[in-house]
Protein backbone atom coordinates (compact mmCIF):
# COMPACT_ATOMS: atom_id res chain seq x y z
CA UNK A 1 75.14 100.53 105.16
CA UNK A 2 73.03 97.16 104.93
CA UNK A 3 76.09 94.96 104.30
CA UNK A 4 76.12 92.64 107.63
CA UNK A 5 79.96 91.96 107.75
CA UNK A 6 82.83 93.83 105.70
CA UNK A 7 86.31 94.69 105.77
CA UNK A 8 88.60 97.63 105.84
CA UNK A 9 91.32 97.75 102.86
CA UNK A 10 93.72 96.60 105.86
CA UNK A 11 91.86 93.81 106.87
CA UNK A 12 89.74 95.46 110.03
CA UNK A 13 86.62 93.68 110.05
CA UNK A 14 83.05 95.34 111.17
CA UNK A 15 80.11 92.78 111.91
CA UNK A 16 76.79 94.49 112.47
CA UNK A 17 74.82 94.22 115.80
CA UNK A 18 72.07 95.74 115.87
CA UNK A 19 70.75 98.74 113.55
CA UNK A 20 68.02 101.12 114.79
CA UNK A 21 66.60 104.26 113.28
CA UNK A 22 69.33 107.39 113.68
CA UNK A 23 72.30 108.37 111.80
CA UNK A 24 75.22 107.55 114.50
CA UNK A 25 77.51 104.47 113.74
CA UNK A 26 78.90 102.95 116.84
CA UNK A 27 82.16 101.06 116.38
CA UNK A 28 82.96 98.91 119.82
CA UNK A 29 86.73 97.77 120.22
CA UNK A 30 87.21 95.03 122.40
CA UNK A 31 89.83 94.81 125.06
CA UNK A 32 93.02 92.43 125.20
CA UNK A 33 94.81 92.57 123.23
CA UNK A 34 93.59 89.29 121.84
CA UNK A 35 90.17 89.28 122.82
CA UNK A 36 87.35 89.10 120.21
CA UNK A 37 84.26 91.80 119.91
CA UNK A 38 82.43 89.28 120.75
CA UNK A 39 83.20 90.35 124.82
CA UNK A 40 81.26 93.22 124.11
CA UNK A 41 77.65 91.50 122.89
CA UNK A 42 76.33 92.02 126.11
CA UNK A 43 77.40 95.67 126.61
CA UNK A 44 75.87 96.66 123.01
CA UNK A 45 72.49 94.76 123.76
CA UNK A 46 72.03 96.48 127.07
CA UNK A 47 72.83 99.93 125.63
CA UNK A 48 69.89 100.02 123.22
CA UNK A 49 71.63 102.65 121.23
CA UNK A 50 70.02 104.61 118.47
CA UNK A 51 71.39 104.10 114.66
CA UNK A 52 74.00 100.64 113.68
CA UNK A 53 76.48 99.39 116.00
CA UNK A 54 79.64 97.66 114.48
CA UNK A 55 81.35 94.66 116.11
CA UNK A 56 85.29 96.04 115.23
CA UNK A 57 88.14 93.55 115.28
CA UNK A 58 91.45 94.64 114.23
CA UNK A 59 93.72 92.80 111.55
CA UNK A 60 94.63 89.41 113.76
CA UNK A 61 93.01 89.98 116.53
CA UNK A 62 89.99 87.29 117.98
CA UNK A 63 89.27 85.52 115.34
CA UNK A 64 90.07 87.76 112.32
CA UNK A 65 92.85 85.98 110.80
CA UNK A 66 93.61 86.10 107.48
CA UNK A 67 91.69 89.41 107.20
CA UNK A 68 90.95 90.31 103.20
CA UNK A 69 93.60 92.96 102.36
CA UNK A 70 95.97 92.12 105.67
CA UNK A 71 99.61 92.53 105.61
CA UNK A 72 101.26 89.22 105.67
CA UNK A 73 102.17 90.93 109.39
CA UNK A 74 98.93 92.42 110.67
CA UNK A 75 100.57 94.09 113.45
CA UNK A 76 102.71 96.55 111.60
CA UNK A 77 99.38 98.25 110.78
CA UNK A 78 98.29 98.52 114.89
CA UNK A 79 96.87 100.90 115.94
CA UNK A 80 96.75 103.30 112.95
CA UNK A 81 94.31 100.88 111.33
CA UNK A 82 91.73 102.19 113.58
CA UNK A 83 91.49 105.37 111.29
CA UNK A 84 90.48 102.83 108.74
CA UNK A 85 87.08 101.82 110.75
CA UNK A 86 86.44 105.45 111.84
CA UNK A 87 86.50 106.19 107.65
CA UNK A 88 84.03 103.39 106.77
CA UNK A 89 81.04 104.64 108.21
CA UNK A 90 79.47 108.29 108.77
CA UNK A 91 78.81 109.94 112.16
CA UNK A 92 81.31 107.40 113.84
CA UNK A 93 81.57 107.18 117.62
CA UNK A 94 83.92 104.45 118.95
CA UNK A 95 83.78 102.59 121.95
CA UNK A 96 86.96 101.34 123.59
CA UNK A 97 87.52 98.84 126.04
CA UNK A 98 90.31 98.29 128.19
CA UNK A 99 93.43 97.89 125.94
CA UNK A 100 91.06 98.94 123.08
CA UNK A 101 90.73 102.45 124.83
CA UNK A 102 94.26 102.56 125.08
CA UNK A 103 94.96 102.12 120.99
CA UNK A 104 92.40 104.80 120.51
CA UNK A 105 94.31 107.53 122.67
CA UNK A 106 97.05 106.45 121.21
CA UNK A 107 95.92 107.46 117.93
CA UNK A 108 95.51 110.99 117.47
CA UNK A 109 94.29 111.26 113.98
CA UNK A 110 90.93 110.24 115.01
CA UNK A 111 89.88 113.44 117.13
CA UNK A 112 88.94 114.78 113.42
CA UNK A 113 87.44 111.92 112.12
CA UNK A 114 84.93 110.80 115.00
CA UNK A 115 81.39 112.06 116.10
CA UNK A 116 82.45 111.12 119.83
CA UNK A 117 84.48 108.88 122.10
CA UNK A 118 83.60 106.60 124.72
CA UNK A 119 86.72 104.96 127.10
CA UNK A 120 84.91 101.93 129.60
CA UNK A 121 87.22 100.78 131.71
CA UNK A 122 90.54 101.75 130.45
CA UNK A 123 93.43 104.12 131.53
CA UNK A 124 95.33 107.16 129.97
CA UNK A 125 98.84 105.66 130.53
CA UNK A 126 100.86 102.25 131.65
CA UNK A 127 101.41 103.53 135.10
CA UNK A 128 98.27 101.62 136.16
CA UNK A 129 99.67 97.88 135.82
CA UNK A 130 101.88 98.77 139.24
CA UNK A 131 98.48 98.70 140.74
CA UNK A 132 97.12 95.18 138.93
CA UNK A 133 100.22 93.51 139.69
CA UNK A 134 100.10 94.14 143.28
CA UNK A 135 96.15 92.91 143.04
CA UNK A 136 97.40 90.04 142.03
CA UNK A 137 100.15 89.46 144.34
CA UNK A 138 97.03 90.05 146.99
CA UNK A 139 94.40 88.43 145.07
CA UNK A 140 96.51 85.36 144.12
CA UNK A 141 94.51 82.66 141.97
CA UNK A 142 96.73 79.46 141.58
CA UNK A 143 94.54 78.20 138.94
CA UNK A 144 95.86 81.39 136.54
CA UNK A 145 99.28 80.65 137.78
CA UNK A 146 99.05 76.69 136.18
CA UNK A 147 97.31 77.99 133.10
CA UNK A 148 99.84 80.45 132.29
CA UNK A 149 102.34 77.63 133.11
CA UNK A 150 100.94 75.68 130.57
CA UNK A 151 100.18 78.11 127.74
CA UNK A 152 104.10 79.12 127.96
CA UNK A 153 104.88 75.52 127.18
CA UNK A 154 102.25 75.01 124.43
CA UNK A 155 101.20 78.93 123.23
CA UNK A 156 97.89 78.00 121.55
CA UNK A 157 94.76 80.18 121.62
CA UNK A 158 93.13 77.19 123.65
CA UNK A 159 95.83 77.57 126.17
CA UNK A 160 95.01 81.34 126.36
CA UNK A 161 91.40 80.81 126.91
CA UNK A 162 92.01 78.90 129.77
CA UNK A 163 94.32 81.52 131.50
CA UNK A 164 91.44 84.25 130.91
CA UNK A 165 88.80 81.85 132.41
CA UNK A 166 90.80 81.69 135.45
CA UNK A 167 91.16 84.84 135.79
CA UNK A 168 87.20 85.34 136.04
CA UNK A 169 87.39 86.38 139.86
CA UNK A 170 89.70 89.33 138.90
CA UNK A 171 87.69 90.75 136.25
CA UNK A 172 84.34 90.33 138.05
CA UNK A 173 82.24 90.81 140.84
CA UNK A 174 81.35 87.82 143.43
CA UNK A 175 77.96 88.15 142.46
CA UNK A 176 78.47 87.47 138.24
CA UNK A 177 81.86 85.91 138.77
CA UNK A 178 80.09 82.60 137.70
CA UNK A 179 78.27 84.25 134.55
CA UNK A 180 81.84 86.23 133.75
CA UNK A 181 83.58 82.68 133.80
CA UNK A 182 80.77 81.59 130.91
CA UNK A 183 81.50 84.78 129.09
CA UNK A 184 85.01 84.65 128.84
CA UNK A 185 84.87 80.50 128.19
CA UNK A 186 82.72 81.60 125.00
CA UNK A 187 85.28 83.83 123.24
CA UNK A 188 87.77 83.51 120.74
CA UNK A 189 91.01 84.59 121.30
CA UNK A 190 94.50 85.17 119.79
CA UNK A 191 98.04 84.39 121.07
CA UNK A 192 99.87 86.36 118.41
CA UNK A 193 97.70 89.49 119.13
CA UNK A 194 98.27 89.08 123.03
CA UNK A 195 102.04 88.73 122.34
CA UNK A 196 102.32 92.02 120.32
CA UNK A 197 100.74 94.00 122.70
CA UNK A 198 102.80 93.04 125.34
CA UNK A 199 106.48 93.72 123.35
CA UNK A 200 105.34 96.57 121.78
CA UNK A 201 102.39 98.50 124.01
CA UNK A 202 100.74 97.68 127.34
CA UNK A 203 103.91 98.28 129.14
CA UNK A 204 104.99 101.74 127.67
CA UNK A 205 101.51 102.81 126.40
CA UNK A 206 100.78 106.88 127.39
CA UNK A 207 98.10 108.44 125.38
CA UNK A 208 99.24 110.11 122.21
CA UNK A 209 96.24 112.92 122.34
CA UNK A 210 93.42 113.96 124.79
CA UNK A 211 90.24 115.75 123.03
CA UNK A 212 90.09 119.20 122.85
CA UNK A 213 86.36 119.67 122.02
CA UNK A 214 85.16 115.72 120.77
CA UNK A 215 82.36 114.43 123.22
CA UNK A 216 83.89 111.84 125.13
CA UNK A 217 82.29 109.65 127.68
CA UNK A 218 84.65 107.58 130.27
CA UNK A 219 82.52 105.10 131.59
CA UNK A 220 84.34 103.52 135.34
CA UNK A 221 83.52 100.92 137.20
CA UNK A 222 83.79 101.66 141.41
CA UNK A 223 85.49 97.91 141.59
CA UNK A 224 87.37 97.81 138.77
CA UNK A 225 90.30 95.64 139.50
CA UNK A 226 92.16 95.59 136.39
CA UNK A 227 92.88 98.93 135.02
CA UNK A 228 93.24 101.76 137.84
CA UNK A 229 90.80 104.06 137.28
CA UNK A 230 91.97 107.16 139.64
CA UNK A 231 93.83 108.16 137.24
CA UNK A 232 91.11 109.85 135.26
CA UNK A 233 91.23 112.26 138.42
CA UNK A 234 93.36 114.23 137.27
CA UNK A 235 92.09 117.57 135.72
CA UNK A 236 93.63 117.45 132.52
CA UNK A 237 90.54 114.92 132.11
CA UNK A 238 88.18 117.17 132.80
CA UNK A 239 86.06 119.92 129.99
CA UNK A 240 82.68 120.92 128.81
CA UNK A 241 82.88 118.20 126.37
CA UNK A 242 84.35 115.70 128.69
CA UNK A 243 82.08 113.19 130.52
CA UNK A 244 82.69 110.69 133.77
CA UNK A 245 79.93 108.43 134.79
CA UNK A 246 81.06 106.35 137.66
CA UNK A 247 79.05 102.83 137.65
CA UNK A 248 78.54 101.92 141.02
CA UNK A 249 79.38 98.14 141.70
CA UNK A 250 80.85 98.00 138.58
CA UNK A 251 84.05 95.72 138.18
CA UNK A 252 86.27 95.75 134.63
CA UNK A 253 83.12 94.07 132.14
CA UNK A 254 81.26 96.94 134.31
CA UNK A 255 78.33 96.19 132.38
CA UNK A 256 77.84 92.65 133.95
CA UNK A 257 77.39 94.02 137.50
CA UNK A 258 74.90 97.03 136.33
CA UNK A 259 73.93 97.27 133.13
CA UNK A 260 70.94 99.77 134.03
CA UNK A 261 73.45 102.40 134.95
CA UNK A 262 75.64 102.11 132.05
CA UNK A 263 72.51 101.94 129.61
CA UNK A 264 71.75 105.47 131.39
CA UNK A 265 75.28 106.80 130.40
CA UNK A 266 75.40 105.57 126.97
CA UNK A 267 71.56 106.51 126.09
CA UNK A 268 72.47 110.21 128.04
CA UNK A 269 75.95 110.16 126.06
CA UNK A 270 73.69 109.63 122.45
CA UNK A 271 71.20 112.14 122.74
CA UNK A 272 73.95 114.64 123.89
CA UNK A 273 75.74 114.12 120.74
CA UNK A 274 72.56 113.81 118.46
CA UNK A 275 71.66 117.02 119.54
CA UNK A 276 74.90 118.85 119.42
């Protein structure tokens, strides 16, 4: 497909990265909710991936508002709207971040629809936030505590910004805190995305479906701080088809800290899949 940016008859909008010879079609979800794809220019550039990699943004989430073809709610159609993406292109393999991991396990349909699945830095249930909250209480950072003071007086997507830029030190290592701060003052975000998620998913989310045969690829950092990522210990995680590549150093954007090991992972993770 040569067409730079489209949409999804719901609204879903792909924006193409980078295309290279090969027939796979990588779809990268961003975290969030709320967060543009945008957050994940830097993990599709180091990859180097073979075939066309799609930015994905859901139906009022980053800066996607007033998608083409968008209910007058956009939420009503999260997350089912990812089958929608996974449709629009052949060969798909998505690529979930974080909370965008988390809408793709909850969305079973796709297991037939996909060419593969790769989860960086996400969790297979809720059960994880115990663990963040009490990183927090630790880990305090004062200057998240006045943003989100001030966004809950005056909600706007500026406000929002502000609260993820202070949370830099959580979501990165010392050593790229400063260039994770520049990162995450650079995005767009969304308020009305952030405040669906939280009435209506982060804090009862359990995945929907695990995949019986689908290559899958669960990419964790060793310091991730945000999602807990022990619990992909478990066995039921585990299968011929199933993947773990640990990234040593790695915090929650684990391709900031080493982007030569998760290049590795996603190159190995390609050729596995465009040979099977």
């Amino acid at each position: 497909m040569s067409t730079e940016t489209f949409w999804t008859p719901s609204g879903v909008r792909l924006r193409r990265r980078t295309q290279r010879p090969g027939p796979l079609n990588w779809l990268f979800l961003p975290g969030g909710a709320g967060i543009g794809s945008e957050s994940l220019h830097e993990l599709v550039d180091c990859a180097d991936l073979p075939g066309t990699t799609w930015m994905v943004d859901l139906p009022g989430d980053g800066s996607n508002t007033d998608a083409p073809g968008a209910p007058a709610d956009p939420y009503t159609v999260w997350p089912q709207v990812l089958l929608e993406a996974a449709d629009a292109v052949p060969n798909a393999i998505y690529v979930g971040h974080s909370t965008g991991g988390m809408y793709l396990l909850s969305t079973p349909e796709l297991e037939t629809r996909l060419a593969g699945m790769i989860l960086v830095s996400t969790g297979p249930d809720c059960t994880g936030l115990r663990t963040f909250i009490a990183m927090t209480e630790q880990n305090p950072l004062p200057a998240v505590d006045a943003a989100t003071e001030v966004y809950e007086k005056d909600p706007t997507d500026s406000h929002l910004a502000a609260i993820a830029v202070a949370s830099a030190a959580w979501n990165f290592g010392p050593e790229t805190v400063d260039s994770g701060r520049d990162l995450l003052a650079r995005m767009p975000y969304n308020g009305p995305a952030v405040a669906w998620s939280d009435e209506n998913f982060d804090h009862t989310y359990t995945s929907a479906w695990w995949p019986a045969t689908l290559p899958t690829l669960i990419i964790s950092g060793s310091d991730d701080r945000i999602v807990a990522q022990h619990l992909w210990d478990d066995d039921r995680y585990r299968g011929p088809h199933i993947t773990h590549a640990i990234i040593d150093g790695g915090a929650h954007f684990v391709w900031i800290e080493n982007p030569a090991a998760v290049r590795q992972a996603l190159q190995e993770f390609a050729r596995a899949v465009g040979e099977g």
